[in-house]
Protein backbone atom coordinates (compact mmCIF):
# COMPACT_ATOMS: atom_id res chain seq x y z
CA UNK A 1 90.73 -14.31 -64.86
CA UNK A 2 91.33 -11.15 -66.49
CA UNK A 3 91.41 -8.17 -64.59
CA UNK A 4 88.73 -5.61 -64.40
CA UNK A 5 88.45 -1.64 -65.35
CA UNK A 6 89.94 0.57 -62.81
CA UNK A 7 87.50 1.79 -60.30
CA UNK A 8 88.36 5.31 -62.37
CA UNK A 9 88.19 3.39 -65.70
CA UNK A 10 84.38 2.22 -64.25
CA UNK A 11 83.21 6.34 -63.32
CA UNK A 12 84.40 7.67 -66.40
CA UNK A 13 82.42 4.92 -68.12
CA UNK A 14 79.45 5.38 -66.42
CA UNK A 15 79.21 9.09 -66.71
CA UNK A 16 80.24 9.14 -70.36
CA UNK A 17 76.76 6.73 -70.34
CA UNK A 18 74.47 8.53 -68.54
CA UNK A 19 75.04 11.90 -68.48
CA UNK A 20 74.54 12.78 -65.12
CA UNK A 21 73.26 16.80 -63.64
CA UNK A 22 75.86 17.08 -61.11
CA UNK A 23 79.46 15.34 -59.64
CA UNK A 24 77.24 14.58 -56.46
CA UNK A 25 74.31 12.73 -58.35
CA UNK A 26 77.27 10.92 -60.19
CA UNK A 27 78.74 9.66 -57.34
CA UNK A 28 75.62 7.82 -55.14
CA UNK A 29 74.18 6.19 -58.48
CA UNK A 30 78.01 4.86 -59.23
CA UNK A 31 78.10 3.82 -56.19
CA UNK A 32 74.58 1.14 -56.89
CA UNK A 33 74.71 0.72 -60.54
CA UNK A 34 79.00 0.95 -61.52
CA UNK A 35 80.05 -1.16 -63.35
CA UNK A 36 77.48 -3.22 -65.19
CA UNK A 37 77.30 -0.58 -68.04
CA UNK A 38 73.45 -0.34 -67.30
CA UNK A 39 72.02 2.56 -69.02
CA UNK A 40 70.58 4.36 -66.24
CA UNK A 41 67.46 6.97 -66.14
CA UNK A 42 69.33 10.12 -64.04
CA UNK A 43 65.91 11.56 -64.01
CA UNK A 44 64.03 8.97 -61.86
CA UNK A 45 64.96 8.82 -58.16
CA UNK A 46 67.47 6.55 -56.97
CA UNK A 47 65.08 4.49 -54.47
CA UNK A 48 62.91 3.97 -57.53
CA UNK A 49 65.84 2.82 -59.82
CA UNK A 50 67.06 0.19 -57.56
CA UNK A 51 63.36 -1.11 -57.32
CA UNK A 52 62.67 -1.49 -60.75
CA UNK A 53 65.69 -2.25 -62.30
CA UNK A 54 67.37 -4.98 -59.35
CA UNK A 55 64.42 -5.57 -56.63
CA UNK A 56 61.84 -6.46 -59.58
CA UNK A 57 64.17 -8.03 -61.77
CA UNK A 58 66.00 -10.01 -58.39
CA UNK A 59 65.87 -13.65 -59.89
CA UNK A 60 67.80 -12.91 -63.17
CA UNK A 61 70.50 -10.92 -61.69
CA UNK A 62 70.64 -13.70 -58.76
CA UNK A 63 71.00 -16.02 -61.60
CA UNK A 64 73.47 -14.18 -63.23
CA UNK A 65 75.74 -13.58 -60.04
CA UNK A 66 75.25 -17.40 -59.02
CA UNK A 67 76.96 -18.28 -62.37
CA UNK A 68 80.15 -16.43 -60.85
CA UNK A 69 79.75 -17.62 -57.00
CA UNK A 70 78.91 -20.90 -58.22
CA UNK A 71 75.82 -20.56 -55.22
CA UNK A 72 78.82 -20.73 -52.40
CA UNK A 73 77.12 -20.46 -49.28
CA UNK A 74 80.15 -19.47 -47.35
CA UNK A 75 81.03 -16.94 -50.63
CA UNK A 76 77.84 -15.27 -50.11
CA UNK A 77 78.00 -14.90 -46.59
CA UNK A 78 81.51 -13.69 -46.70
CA UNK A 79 80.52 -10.95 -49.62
CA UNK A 80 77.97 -10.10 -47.53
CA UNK A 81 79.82 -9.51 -44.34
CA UNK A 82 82.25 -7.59 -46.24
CA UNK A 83 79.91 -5.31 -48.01
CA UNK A 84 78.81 -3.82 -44.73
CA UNK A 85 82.11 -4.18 -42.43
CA UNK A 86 85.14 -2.73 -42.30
CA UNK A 87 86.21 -4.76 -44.88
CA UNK A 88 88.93 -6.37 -42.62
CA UNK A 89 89.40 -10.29 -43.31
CA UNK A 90 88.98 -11.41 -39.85
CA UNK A 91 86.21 -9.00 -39.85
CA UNK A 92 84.20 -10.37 -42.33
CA UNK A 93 85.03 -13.89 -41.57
CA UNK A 94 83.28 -12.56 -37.93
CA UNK A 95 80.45 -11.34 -39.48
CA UNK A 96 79.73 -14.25 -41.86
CA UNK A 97 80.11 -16.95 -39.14
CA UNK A 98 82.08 -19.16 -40.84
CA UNK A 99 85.75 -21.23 -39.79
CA UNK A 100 88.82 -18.99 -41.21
CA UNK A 101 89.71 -22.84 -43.15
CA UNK A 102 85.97 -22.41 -45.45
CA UNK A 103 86.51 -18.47 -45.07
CA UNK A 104 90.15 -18.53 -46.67
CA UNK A 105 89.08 -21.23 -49.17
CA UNK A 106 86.03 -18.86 -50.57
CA UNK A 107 88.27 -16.20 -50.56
CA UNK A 108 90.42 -17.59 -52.59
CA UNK A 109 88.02 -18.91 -55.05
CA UNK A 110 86.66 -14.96 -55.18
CA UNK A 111 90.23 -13.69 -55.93
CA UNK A 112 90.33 -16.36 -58.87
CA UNK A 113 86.98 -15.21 -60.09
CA UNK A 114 88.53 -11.61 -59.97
CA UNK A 115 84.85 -10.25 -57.59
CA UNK A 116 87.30 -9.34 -54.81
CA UNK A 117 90.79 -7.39 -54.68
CA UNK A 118 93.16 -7.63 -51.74
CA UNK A 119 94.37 -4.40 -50.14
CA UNK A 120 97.15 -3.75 -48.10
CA UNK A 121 97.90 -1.06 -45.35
CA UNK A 122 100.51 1.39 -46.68
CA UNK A 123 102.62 1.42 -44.22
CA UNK A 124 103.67 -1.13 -41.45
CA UNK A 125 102.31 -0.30 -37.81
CA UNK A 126 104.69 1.11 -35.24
CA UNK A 127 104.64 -2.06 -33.47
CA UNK A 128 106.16 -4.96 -35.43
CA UNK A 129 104.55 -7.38 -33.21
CA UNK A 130 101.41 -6.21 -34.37
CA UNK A 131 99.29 -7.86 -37.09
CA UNK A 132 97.26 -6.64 -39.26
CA UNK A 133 94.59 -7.89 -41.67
CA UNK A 134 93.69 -7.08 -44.91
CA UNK A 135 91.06 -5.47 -46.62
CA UNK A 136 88.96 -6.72 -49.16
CA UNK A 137 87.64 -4.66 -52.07
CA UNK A 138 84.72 -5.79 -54.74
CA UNK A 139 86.35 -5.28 -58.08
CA UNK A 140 82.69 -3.41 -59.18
CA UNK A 141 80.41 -1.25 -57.27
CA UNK A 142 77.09 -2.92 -58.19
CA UNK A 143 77.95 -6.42 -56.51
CA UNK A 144 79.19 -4.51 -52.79
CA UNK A 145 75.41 -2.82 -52.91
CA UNK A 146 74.08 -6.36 -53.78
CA UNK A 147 75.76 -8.43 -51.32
CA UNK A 148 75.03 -5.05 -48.68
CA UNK A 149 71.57 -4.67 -49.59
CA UNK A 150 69.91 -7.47 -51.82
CA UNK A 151 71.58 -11.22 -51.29
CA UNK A 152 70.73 -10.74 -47.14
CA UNK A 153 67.19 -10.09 -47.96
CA UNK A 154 66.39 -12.82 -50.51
CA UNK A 155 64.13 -14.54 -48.70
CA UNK A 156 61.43 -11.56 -48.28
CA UNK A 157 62.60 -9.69 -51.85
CA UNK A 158 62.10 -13.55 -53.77
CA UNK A 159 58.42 -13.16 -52.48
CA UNK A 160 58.25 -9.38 -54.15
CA UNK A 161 58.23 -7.51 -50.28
CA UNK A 162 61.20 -5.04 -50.76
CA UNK A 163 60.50 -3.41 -47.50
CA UNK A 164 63.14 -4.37 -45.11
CA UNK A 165 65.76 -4.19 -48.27
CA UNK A 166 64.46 -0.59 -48.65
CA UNK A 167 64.93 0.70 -45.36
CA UNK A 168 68.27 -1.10 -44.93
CA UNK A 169 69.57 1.29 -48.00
CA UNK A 170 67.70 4.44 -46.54
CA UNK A 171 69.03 3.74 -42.47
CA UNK A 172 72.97 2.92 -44.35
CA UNK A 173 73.04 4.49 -47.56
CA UNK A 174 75.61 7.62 -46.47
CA UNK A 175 77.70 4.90 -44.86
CA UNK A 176 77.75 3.22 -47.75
CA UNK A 177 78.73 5.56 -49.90
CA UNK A 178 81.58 6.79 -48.27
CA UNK A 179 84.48 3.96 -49.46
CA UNK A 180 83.68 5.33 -52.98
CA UNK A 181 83.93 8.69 -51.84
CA UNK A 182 87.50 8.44 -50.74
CA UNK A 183 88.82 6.17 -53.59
CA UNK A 184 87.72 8.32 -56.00
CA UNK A 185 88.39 11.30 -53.84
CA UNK A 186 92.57 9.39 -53.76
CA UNK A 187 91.84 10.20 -57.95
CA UNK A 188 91.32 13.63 -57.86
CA UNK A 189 94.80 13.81 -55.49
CA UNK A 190 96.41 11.89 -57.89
CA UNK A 191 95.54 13.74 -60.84
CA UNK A 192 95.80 17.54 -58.49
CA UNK A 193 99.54 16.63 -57.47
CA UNK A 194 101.20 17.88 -60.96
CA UNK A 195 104.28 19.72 -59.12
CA UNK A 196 105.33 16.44 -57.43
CA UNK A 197 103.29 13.42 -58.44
CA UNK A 198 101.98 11.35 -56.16
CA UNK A 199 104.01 7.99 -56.81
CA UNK A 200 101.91 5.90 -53.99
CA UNK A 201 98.78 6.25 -52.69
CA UNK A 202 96.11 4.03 -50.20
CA UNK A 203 95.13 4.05 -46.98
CA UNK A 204 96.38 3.29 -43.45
CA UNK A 205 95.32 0.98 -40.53
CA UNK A 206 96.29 -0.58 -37.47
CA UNK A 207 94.61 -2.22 -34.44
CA UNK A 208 94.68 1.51 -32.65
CA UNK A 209 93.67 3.73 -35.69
CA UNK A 210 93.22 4.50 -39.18
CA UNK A 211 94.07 6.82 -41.73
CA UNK A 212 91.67 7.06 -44.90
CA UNK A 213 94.33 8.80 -47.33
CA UNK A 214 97.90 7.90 -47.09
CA UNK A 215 100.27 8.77 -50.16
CA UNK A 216 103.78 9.98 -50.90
CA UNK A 217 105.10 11.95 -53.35
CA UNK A 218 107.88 11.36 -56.06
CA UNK A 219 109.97 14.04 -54.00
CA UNK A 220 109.41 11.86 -50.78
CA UNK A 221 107.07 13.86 -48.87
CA UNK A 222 104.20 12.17 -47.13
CA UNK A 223 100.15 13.29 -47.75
CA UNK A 224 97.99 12.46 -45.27
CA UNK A 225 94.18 12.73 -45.76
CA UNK A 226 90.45 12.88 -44.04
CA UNK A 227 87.48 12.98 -46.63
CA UNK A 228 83.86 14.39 -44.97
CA UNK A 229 81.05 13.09 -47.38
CA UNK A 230 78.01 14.70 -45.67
CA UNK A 231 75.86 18.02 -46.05
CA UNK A 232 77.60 19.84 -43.71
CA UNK A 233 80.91 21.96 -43.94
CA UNK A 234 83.98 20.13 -43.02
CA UNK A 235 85.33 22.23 -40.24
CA UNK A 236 88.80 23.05 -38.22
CA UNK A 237 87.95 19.89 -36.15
CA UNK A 238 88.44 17.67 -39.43
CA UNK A 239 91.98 18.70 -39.42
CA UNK A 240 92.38 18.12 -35.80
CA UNK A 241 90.96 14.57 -36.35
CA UNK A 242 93.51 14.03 -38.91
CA UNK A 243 96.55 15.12 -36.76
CA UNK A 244 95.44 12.66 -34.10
CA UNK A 245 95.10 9.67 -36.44
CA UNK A 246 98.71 10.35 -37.62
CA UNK A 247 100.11 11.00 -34.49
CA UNK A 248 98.44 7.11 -33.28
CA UNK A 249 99.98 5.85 -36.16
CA UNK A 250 103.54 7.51 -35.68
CA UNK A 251 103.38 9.15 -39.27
CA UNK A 252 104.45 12.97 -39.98
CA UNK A 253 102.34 14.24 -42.58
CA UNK A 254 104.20 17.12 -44.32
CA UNK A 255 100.86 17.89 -46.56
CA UNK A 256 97.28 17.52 -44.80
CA UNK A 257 94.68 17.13 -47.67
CA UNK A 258 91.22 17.05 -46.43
CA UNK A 259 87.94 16.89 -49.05
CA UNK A 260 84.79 17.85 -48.20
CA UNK A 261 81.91 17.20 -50.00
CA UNK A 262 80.40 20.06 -49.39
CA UNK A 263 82.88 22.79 -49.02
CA UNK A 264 84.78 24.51 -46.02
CA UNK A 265 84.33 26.43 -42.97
CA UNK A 266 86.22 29.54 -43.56
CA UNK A 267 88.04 29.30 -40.40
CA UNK A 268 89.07 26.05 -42.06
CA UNK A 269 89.78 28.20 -45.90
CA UNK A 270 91.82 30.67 -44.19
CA UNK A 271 94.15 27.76 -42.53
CA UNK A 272 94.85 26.92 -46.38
CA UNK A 273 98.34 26.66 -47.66
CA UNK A 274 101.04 24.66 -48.92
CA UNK A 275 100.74 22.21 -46.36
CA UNK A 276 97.33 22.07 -46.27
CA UNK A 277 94.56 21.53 -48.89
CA UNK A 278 91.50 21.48 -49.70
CA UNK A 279 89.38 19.93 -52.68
CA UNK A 280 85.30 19.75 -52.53
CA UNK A 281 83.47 18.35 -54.63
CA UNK A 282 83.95 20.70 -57.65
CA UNK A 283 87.50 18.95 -57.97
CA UNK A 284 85.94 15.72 -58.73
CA UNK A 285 85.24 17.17 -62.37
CA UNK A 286 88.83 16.86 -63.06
CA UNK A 287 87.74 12.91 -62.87
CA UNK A 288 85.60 13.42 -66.09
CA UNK A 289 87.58 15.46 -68.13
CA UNK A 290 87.61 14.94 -72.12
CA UNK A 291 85.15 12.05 -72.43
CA UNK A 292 84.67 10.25 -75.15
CA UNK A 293 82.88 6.99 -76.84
CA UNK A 294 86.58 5.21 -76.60
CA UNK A 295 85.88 5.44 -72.10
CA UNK A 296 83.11 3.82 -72.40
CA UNK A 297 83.14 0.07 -71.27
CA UNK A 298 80.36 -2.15 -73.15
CA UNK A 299 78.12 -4.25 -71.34
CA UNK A 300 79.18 -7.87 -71.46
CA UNK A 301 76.09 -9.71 -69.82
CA UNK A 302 72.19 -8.82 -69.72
CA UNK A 303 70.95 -5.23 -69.57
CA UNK A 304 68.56 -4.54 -66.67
């Protein structure tokens, strides 16, 4: 199956489309409607979006998504499962409550059907006896927030009561936004590294911790980074949080990036340096940069 747009390839798009006010506005309605090429009213609430263009229009798009999943029950559970988890195979295999045999065979067929990418940790754990799963990635933002927030309430949403869909988003929506957060937030390194490119760049986990940035550099040196996508200041503690998770993994960071949604404690600005940086949101515009009709990525099935 041909491979999609770049989760980059997929923001550009969708902000060359709709135009949105800010980087932060950008962001959440990506992270519900990217990837579908849905022209998308930046003016009307999200809450109010996702009931009028996917809770009202549910048995179309369910239609539409079937076509792909063939109406697996074990896919769906599994998508499901790894919408909300930690993405981890045996994780979501847990969560789904199916054999690792039926799991493994759905996967499979997902991977064919190119709605889930395989991703790997970085680097190797400091104990080679030690295995590690996994992670699983949807290859388009819109079908994670309908397998986290839609397929598990079809039974209540097919008879037109969105309310326990609705306060599943609004209880989990921060959490949810955070994986695309830090993948685009491993963009803005990418492109911010011009002195010595970043040549490599994911994230790390083991059974003890995990690391949500990992990269190196085209000289050799090894980024390490902690992303805080809330309303409050990432502080000195971020950076302490940071250290630890490298030091459980066995990793010496020469750089320490952390990005904070919204901004920096200045205890935390005046610890700025060489080795350690900073990016908030504002950085994110380097994402978006010289748009044009050519980024944008036509719609190739209905248009809710």
């Amino acid at each position: 199956m041909a491979k999609h747009p770049s989760l980059l390839k997929q923001f550009r798009s969708f902000y060359f489309q709709n135009n949105p006010k800010d980087m932060e506005q950008a962001i959440k309605y990506f992270c519900v409607f990217g990837g579908m090429s849905w022209s998308v009213d930046m003016d009307v609430p999200l809450e109010e979006l996702i009931e009028s263009k996917v809770l009202k229009n549910y048995k179309y798009i369910h239609g539409d998504i079937t076509k792909v999943t063939q109406s697996d029950k074990h896919s769906h559970l599994l998508l499901s499962g790894i919408a909300m988890g930690d993405r981890r195979t045996h994780s979501a295999l847990k969560k789904a409550r199916i054999s690792r045999s039926d799991g493994e065979y759905a996967l499979e067929n997902l991977f064919e059907r190119g709605m889930l990418e395989a991703e790997y940790s970085l680097e190797s754990p400091p104990n080679a006896d030690d295995k590690i799963d996994e992670k699983l990635n949807f290859t388009t933002p819109f079908i994670r927030f309908w397998f986290a927030f839609i397929s598990p309430y079809y039974k209540s949403i097919k008879e037109a009561d969105f309310k326990e869909s609705k306060e599943n988003f609004a209880n989990r929506q921060q959490e949810f936004f955070e994986l695309i957060f830090i993948k685009l937030a491993m963009e803005v390194m990418k492109k911010s590294f011009k002195e010595d490119p970043i040549v490599e760049i994911g994230s790390y986990w083991d059974r003890n911790t995990e690391i949500e940035i990992l990269a190196k550099t085209k000289s050799g040196k090894i980024v390490a980074g902690i992303c805080k996508n809330s309303n409050t200041k990432a502080k000195k503690t971020e950076l302490r949080k940071l250290k630890e998770q490298c030091d459980k993994a066995e990793l010496s960071a020469d750089i320490n990036v952390i990005i904070s949604k919204n901004g920096f404690s200045n205890e935390l600005k005046n610890l700025k340096s060489d080795e350690l940086r900073l990016f908030s949101i504002k950085n994110f515009k380097s994402l978006v940069e010289e748009l044009s009709q050519r980024d944008f990525i036509e719609c190739t099935g209905k248009r809710y």
